[in-house]
PDB file of N, CA and C in Angstrom:
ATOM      1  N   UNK A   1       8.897 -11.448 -17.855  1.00  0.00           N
ATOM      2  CA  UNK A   1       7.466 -11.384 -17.584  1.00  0.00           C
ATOM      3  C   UNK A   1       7.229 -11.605 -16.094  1.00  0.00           C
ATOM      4  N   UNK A   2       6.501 -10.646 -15.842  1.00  0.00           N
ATOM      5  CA  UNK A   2       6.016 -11.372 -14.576  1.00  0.00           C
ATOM      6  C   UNK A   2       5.413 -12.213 -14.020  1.00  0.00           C
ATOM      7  N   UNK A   3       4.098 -12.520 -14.535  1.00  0.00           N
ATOM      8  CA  UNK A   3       2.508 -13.353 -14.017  1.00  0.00           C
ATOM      9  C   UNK A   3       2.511 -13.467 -15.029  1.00  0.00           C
ATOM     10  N   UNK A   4       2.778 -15.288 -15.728  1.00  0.00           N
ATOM     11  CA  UNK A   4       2.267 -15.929 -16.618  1.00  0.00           C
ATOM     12  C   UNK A   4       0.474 -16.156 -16.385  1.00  0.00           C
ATOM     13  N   UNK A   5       0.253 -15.924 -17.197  1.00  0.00           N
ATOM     14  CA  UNK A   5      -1.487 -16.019 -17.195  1.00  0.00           C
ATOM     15  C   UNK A   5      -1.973 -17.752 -17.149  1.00  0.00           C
ATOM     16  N   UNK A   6      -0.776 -18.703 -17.276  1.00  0.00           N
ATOM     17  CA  UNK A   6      -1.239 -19.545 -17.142  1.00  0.00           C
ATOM     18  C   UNK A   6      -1.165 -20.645 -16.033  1.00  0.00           C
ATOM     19  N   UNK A   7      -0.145 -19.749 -15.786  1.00  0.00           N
ATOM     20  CA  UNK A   7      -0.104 -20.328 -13.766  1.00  0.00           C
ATOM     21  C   UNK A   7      -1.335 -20.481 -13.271  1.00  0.00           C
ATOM     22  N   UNK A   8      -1.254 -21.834 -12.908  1.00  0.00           N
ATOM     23  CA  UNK A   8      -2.640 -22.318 -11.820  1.00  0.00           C
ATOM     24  C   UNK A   8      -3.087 -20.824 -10.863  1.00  0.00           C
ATOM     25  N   UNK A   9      -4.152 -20.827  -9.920  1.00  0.00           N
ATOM     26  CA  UNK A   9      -4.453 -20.052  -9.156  1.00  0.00           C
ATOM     27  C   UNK A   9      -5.108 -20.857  -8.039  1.00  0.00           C
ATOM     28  N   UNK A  10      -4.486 -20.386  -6.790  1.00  0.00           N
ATOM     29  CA  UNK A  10      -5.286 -21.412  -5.707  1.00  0.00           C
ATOM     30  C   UNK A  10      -5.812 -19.921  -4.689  1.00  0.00           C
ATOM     31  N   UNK A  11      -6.618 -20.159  -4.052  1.00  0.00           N
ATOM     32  CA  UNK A  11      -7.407 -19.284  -3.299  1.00  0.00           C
ATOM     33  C   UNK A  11      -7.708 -20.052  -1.996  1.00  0.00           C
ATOM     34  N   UNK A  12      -7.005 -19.464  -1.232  1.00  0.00           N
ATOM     35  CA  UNK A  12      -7.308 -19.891   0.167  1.00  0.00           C
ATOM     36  C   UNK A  12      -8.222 -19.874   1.167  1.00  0.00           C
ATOM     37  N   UNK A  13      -9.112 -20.590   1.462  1.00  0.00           N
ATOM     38  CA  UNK A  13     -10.857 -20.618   2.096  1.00  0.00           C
ATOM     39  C   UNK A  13     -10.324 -20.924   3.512  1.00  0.00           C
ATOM     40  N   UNK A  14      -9.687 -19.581   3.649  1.00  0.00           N
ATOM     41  CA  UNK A  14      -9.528 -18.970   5.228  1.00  0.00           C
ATOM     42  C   UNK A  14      -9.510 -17.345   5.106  1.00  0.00           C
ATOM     43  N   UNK A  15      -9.702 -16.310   5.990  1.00  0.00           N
ATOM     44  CA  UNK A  15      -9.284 -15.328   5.841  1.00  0.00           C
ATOM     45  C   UNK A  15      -7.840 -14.787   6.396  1.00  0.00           C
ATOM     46  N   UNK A  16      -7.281 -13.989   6.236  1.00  0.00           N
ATOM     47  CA  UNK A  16      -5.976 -13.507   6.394  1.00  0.00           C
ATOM     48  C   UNK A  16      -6.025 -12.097   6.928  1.00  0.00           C
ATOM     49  N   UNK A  17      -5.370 -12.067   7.855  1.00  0.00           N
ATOM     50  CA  UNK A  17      -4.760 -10.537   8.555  1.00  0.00           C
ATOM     51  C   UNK A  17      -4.242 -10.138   6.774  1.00  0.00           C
ATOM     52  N   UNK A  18      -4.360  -8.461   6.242  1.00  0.00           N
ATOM     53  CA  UNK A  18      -3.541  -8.456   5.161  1.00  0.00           C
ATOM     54  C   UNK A  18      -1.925  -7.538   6.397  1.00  0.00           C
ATOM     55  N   UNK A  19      -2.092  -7.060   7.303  1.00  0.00           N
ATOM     56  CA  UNK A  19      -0.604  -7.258   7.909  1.00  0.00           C
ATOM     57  C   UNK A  19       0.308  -8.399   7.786  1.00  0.00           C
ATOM     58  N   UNK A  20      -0.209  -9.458   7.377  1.00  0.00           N
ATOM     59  CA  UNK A  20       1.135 -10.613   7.166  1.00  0.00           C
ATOM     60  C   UNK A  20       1.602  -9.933   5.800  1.00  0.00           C
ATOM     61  N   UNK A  21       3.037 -10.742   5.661  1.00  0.00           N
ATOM     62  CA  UNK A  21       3.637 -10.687   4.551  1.00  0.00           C
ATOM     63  C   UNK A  21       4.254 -11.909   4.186  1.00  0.00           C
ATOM     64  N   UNK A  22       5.234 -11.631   3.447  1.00  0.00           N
ATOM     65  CA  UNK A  22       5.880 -12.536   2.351  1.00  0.00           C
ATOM     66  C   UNK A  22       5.947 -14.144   3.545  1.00  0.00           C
ATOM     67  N   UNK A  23       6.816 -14.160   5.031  1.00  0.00           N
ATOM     68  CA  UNK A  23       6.783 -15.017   5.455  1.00  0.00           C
ATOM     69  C   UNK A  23       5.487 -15.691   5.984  1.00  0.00           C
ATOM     70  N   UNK A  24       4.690 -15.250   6.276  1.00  0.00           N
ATOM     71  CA  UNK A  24       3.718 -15.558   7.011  1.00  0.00           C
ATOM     72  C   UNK A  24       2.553 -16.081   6.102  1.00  0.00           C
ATOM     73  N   UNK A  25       2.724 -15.558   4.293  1.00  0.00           N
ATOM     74  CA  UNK A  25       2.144 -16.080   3.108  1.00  0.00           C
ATOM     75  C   UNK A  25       2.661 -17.509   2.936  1.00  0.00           C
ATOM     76  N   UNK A  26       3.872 -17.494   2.629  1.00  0.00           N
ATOM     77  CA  UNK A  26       4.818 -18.546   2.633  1.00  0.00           C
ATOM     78  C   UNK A  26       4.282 -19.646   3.301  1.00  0.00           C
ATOM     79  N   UNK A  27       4.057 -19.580   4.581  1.00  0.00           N
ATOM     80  CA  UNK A  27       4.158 -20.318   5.229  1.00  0.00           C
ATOM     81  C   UNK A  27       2.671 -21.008   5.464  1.00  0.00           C
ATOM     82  N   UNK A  28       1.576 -20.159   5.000  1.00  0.00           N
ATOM     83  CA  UNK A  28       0.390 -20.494   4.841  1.00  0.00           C
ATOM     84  C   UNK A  28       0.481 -21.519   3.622  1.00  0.00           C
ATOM     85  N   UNK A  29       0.984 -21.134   2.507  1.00  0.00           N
ATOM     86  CA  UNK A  29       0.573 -21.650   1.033  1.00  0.00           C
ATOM     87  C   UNK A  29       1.788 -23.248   1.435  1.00  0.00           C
ATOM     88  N   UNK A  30       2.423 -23.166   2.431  1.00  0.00           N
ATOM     89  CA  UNK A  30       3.487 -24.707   2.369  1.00  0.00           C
ATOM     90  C   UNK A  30       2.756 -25.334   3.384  1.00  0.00           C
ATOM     91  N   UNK A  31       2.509 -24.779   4.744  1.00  0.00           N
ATOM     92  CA  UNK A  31       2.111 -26.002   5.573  1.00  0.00           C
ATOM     93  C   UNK A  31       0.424 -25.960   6.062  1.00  0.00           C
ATOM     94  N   UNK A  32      -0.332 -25.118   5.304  1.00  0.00           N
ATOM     95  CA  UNK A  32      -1.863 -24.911   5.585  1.00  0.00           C
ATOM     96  C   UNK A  32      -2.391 -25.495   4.393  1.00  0.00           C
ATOM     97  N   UNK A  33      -1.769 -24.936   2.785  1.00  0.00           N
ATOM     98  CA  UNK A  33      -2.522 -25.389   1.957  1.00  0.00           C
ATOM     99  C   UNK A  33      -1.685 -26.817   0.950  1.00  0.00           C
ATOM    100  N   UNK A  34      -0.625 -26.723   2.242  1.00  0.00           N
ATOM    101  CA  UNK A  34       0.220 -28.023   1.399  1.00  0.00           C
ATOM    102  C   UNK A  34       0.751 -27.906  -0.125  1.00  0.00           C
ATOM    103  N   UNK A  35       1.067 -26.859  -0.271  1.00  0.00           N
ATOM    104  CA  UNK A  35       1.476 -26.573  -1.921  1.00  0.00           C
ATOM    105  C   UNK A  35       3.057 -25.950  -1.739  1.00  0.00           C
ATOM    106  N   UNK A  36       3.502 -26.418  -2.602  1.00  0.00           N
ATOM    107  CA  UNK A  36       4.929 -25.592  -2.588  1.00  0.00           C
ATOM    108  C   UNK A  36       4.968 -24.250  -4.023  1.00  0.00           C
ATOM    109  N   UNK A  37       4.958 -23.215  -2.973  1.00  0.00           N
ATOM    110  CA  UNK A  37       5.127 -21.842  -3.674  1.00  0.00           C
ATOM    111  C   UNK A  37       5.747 -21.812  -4.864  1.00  0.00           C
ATOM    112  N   UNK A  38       7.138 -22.359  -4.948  1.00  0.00           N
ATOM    113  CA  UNK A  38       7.765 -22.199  -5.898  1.00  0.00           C
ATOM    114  C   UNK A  38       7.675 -22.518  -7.076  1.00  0.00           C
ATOM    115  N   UNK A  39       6.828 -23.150  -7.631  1.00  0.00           N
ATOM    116  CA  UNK A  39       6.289 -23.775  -8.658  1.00  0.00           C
ATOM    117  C   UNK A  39       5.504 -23.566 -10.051  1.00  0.00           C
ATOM    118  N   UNK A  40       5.182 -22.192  -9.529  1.00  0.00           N
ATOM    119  CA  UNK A  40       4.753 -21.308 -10.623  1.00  0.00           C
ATOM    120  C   UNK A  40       3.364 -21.544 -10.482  1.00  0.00           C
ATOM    121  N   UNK A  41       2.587 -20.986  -9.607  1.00  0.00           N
ATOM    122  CA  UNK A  41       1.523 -20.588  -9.180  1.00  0.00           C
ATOM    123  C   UNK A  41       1.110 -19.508  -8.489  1.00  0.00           C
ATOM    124  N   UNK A  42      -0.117 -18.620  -8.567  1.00  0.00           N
ATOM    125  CA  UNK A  42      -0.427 -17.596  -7.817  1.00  0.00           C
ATOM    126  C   UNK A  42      -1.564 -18.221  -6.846  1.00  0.00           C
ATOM    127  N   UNK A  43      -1.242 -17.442  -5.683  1.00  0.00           N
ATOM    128  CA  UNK A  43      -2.087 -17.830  -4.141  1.00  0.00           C
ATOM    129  C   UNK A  43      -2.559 -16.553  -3.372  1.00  0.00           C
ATOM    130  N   UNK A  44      -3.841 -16.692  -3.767  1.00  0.00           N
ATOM    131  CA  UNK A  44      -4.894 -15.236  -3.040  1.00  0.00           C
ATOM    132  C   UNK A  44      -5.652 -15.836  -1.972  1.00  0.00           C
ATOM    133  N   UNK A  45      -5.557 -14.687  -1.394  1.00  0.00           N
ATOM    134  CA  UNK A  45      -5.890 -14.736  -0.055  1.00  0.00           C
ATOM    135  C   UNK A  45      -7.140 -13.473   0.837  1.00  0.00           C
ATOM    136  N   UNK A  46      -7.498 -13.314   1.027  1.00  0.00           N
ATOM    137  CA  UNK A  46      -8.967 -12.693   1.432  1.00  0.00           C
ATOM    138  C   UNK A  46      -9.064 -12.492   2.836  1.00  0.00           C
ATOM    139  N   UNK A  47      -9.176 -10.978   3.144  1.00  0.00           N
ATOM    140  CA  UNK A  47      -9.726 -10.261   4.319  1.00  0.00           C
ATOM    141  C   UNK A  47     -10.747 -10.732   5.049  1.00  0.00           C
ATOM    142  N   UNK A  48     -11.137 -11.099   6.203  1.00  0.00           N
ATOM    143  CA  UNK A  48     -12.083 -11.150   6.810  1.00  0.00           C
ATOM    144  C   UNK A  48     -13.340 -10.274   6.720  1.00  0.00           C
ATOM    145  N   UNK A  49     -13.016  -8.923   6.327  1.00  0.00           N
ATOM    146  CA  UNK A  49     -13.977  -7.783   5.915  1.00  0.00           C
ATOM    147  C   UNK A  49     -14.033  -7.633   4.886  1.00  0.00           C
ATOM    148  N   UNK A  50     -13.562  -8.866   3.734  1.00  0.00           N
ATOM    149  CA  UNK A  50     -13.637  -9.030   2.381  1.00  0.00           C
ATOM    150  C   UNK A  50     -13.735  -7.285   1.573  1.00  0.00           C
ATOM    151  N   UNK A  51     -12.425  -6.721   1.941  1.00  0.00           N
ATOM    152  CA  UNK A  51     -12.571  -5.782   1.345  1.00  0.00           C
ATOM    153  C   UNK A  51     -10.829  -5.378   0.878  1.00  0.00           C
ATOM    154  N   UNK A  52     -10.112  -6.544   0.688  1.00  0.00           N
ATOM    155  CA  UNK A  52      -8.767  -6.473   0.622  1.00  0.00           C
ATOM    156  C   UNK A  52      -8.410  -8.005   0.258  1.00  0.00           C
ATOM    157  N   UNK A  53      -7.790  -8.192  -0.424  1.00  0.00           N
ATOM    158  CA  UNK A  53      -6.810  -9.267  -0.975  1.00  0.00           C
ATOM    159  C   UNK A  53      -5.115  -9.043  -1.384  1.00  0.00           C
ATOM    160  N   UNK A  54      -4.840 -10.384  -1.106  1.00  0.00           N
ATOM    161  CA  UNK A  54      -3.590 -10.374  -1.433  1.00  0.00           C
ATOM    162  C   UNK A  54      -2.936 -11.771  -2.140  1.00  0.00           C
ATOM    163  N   UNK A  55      -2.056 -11.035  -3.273  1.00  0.00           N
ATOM    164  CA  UNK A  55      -1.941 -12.395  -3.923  1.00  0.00           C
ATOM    165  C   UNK A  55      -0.242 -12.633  -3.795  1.00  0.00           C
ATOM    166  N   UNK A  56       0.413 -14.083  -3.531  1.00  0.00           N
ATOM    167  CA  UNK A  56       1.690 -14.325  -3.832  1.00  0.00           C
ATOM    168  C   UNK A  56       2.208 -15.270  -5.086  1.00  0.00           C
ATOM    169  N   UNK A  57       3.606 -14.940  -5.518  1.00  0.00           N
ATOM    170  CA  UNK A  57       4.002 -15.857  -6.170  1.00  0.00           C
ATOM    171  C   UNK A  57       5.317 -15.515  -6.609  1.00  0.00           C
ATOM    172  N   UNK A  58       5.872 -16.436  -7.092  1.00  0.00           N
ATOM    173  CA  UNK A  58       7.337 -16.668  -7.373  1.00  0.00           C
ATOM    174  C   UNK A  58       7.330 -16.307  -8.819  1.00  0.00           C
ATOM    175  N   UNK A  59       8.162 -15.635  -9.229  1.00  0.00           N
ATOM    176  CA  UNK A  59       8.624 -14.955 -10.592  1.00  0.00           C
ATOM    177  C   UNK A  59       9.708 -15.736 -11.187  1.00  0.00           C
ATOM    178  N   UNK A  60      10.175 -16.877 -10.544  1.00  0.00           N
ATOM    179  CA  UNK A  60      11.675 -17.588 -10.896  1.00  0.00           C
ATOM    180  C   UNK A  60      12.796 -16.174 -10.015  1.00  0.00           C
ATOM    181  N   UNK A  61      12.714 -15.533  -9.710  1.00  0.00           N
ATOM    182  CA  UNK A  61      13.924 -14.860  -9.069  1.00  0.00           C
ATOM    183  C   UNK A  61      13.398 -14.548  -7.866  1.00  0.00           C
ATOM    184  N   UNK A  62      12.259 -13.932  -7.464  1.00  0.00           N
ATOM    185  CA  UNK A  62      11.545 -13.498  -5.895  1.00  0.00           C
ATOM    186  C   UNK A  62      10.522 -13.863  -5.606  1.00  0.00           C
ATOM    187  N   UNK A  63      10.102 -13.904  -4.522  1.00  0.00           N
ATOM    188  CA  UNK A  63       8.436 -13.419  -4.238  1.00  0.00           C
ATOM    189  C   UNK A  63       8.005 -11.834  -4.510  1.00  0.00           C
ATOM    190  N   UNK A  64       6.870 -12.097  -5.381  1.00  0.00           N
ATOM    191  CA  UNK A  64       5.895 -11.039  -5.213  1.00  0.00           C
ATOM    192  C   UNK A  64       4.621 -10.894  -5.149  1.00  0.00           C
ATOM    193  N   UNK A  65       4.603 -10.065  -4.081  1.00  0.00           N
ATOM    194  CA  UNK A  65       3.016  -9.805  -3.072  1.00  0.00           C
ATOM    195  C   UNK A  65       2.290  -8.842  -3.718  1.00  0.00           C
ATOM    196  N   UNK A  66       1.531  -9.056  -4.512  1.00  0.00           N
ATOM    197  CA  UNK A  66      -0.026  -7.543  -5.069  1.00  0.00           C
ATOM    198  C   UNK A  66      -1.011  -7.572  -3.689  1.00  0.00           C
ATOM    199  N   UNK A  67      -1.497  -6.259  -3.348  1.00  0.00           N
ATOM    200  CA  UNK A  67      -2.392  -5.905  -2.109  1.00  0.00           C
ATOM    201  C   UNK A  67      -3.497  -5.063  -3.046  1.00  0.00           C
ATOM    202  N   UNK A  68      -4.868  -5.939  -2.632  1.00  0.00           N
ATOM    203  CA  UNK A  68      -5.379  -4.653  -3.507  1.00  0.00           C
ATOM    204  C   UNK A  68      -6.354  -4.705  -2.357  1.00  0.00           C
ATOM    205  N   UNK A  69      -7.163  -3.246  -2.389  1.00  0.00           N
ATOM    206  CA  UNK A  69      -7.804  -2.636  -1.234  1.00  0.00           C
ATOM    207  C   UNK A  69      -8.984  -2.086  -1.818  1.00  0.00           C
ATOM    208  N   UNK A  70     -10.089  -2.454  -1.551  1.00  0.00           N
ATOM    209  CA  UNK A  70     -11.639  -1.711  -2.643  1.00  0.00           C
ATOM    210  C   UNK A  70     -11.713  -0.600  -1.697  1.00  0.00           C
ATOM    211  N   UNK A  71     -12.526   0.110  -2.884  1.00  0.00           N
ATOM    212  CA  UNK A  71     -12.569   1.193  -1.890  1.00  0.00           C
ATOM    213  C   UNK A  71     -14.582   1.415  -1.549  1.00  0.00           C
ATOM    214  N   UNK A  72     -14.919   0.123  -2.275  1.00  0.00           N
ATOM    215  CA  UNK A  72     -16.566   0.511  -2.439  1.00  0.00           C
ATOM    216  C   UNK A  72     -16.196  -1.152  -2.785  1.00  0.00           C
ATOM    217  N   UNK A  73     -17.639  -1.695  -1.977  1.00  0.00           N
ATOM    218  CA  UNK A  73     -17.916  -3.303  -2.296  1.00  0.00           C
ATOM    219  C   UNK A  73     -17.213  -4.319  -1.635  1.00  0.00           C
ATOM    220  N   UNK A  74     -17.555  -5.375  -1.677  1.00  0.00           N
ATOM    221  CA  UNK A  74     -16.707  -6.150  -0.943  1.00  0.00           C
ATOM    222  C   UNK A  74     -16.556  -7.324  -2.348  1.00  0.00           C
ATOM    223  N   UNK A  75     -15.178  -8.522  -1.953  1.00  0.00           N
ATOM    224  CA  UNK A  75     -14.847  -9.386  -2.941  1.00  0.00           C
ATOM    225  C   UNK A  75     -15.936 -10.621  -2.418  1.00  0.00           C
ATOM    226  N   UNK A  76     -16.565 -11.088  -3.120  1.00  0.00           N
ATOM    227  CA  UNK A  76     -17.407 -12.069  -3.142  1.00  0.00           C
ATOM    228  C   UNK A  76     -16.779 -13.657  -2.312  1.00  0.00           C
ATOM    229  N   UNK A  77     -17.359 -13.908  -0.861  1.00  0.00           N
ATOM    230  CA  UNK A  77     -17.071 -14.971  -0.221  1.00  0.00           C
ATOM    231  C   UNK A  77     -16.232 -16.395  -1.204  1.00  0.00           C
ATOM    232  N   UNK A  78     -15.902 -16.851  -0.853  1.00  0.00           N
ATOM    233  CA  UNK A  78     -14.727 -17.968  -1.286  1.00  0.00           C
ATOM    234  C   UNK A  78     -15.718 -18.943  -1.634  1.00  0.00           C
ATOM    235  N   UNK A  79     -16.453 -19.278  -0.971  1.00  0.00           N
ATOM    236  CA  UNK A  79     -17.451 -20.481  -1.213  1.00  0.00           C
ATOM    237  C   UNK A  79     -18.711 -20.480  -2.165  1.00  0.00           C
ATOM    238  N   UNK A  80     -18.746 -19.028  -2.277  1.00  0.00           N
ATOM    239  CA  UNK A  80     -19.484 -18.788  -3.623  1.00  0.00           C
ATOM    240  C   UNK A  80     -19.066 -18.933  -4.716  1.00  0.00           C
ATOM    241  N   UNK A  81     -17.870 -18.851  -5.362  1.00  0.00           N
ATOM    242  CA  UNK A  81     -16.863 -18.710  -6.093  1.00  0.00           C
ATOM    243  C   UNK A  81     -16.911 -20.426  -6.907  1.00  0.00           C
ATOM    244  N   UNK A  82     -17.333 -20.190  -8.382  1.00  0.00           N
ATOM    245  CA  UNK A  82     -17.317 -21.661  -9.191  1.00  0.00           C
ATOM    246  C   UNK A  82     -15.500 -22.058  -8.629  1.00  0.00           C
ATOM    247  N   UNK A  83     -15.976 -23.374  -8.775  1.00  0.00           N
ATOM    248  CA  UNK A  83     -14.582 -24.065  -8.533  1.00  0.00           C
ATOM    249  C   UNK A  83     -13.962 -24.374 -10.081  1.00  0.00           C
TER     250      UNK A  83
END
């Protein structure tokens, strides 16, 4: 399986270049949001032009990065978002 549905989800209330990748995710979700990746959690992350996200997480064997890109609308600010 890939994405257990019951893995926590943390969302990061910064925006992100989506040009970073796997290291530069990494390295956000260990020493920005203080969480260790490996743990079986997914960590999204949000465009400045809120029109692109990207999510990481550990599968037990890799990292894997989903990019998704709207093509109409933008994703609703972080701080709006029920906690």
């Amino acid at each position: 399986m890939i994405f257990d549905p019951s893995y926590p989800i943390f969302l990061y209330h910064g925006y992100i270049d989506m040009r970073k990748g796997h290291n530069t995710l990494s390295h956000v979700v260990t020493h920005k949001m203080d969480l260790e990746l490996m743990f079986g959690a997914l960590f999204l992350f949000v465009a400045k032009n809120r029109k692109a996200t990207k999510a990481i997480f550990f599968d037990g064997n890799g990292l894997i990065i989903v990019h998704k890109k709207l093509e109409r609308g933008r994703f609703k600010p972080a701080f709006l978002l029920n906690p």
